[in-house]
C-alpha atoms as a PDB file:
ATOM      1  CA  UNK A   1     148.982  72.313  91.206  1.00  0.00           C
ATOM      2  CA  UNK A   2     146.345  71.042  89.283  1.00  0.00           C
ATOM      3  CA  UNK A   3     146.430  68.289  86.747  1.00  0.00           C
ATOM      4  CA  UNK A   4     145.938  69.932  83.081  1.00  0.00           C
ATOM      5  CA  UNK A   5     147.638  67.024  81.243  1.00  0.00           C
ATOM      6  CA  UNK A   6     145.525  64.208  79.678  1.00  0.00           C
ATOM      7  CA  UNK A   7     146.844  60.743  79.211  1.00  0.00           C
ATOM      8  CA  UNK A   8     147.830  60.628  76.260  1.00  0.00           C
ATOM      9  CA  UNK A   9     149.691  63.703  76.671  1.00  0.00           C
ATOM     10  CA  UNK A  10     151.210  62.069  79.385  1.00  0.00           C
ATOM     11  CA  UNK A  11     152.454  58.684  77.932  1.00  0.00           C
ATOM     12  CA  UNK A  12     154.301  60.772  75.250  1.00  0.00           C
ATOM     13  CA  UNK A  13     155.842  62.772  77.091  1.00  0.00           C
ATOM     14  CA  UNK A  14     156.831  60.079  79.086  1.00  0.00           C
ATOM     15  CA  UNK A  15     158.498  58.272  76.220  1.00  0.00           C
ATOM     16  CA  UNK A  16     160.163  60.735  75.306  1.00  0.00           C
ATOM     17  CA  UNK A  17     161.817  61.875  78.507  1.00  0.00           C
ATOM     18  CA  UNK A  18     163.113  58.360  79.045  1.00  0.00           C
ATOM     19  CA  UNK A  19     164.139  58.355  75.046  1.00  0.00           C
ATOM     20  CA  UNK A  20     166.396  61.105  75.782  1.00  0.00           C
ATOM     21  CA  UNK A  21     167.838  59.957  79.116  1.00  0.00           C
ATOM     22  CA  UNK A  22     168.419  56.483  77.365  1.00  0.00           C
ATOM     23  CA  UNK A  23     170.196  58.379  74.470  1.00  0.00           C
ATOM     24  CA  UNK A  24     172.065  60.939  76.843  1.00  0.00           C
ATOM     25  CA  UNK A  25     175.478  60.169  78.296  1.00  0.00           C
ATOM     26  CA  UNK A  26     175.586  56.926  76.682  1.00  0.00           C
ATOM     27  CA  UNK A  27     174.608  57.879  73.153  1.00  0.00           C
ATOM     28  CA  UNK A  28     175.102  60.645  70.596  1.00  0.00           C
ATOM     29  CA  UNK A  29     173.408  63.543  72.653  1.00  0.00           C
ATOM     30  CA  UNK A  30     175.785  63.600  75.470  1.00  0.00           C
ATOM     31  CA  UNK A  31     175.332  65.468  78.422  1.00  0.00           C
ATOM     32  CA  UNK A  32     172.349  67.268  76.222  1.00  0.00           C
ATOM     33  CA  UNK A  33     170.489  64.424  76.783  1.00  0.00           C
ATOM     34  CA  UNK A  34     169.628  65.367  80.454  1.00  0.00           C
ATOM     35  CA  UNK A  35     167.194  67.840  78.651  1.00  0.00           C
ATOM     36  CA  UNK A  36     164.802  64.562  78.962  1.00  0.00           C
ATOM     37  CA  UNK A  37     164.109  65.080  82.711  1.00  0.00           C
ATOM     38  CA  UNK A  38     161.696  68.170  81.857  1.00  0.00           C
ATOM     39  CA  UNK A  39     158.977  65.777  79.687  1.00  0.00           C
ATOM     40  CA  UNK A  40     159.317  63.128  82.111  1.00  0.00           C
ATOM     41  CA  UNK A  41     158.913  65.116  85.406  1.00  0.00           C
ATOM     42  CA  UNK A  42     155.979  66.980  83.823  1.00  0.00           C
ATOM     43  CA  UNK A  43     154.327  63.876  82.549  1.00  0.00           C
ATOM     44  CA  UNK A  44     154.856  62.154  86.073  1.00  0.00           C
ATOM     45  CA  UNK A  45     153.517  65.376  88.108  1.00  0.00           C
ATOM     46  CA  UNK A  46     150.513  65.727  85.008  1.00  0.00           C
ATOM     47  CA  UNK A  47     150.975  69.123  85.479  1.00  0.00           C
ATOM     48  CA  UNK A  48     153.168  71.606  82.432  1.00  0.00           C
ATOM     49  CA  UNK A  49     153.754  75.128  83.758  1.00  0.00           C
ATOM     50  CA  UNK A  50     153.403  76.053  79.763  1.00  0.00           C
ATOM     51  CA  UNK A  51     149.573  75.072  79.931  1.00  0.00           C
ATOM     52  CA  UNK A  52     148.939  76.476  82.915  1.00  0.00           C
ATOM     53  CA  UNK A  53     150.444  80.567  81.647  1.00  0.00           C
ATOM     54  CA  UNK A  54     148.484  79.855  78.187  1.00  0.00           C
ATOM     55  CA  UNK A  55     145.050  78.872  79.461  1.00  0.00           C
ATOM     56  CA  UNK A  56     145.356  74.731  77.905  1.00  0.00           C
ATOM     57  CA  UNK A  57     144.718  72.099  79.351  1.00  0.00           C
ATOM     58  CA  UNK A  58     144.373  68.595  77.912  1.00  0.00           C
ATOM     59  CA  UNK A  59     142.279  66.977  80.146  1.00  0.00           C
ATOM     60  CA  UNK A  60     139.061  64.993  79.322  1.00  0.00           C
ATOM     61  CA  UNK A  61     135.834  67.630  79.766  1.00  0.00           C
ATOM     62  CA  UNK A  62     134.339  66.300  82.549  1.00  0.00           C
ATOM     63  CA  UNK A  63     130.355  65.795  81.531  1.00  0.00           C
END
């Protein structure tokens, strides 16, 4: 697996994995709010499947 997230990328979908989890079982989205582990384990692993089948990557060019 190569990395074809940049940081940014990253810290977003970071904050909004743990946005959901924090408003999952405890808040209004219920059980729906396990839906946050996708974002997070993608922004933790820097890698999206997604990117990968359509060719993107949002990586700094390397010079």
């Amino acid at each position: 697996m190569t990395v074809n997230m940049g940081g940014m990328d990253r810290g977003l979908r970071l904050a909004a994995g743990v946005a959901l989890l924090v408003a999952g079982p405890a808040g209004p989205l219920g059980w729906w709010g396990l839906v946050g582990l996708a974002p997070l384990a993608t922004a933790l692993a820097g890698h999206c499947p997604a990117y990968s089948l359509l060719g993107v990557s949002t990586c700094a060019r390397k010079a």
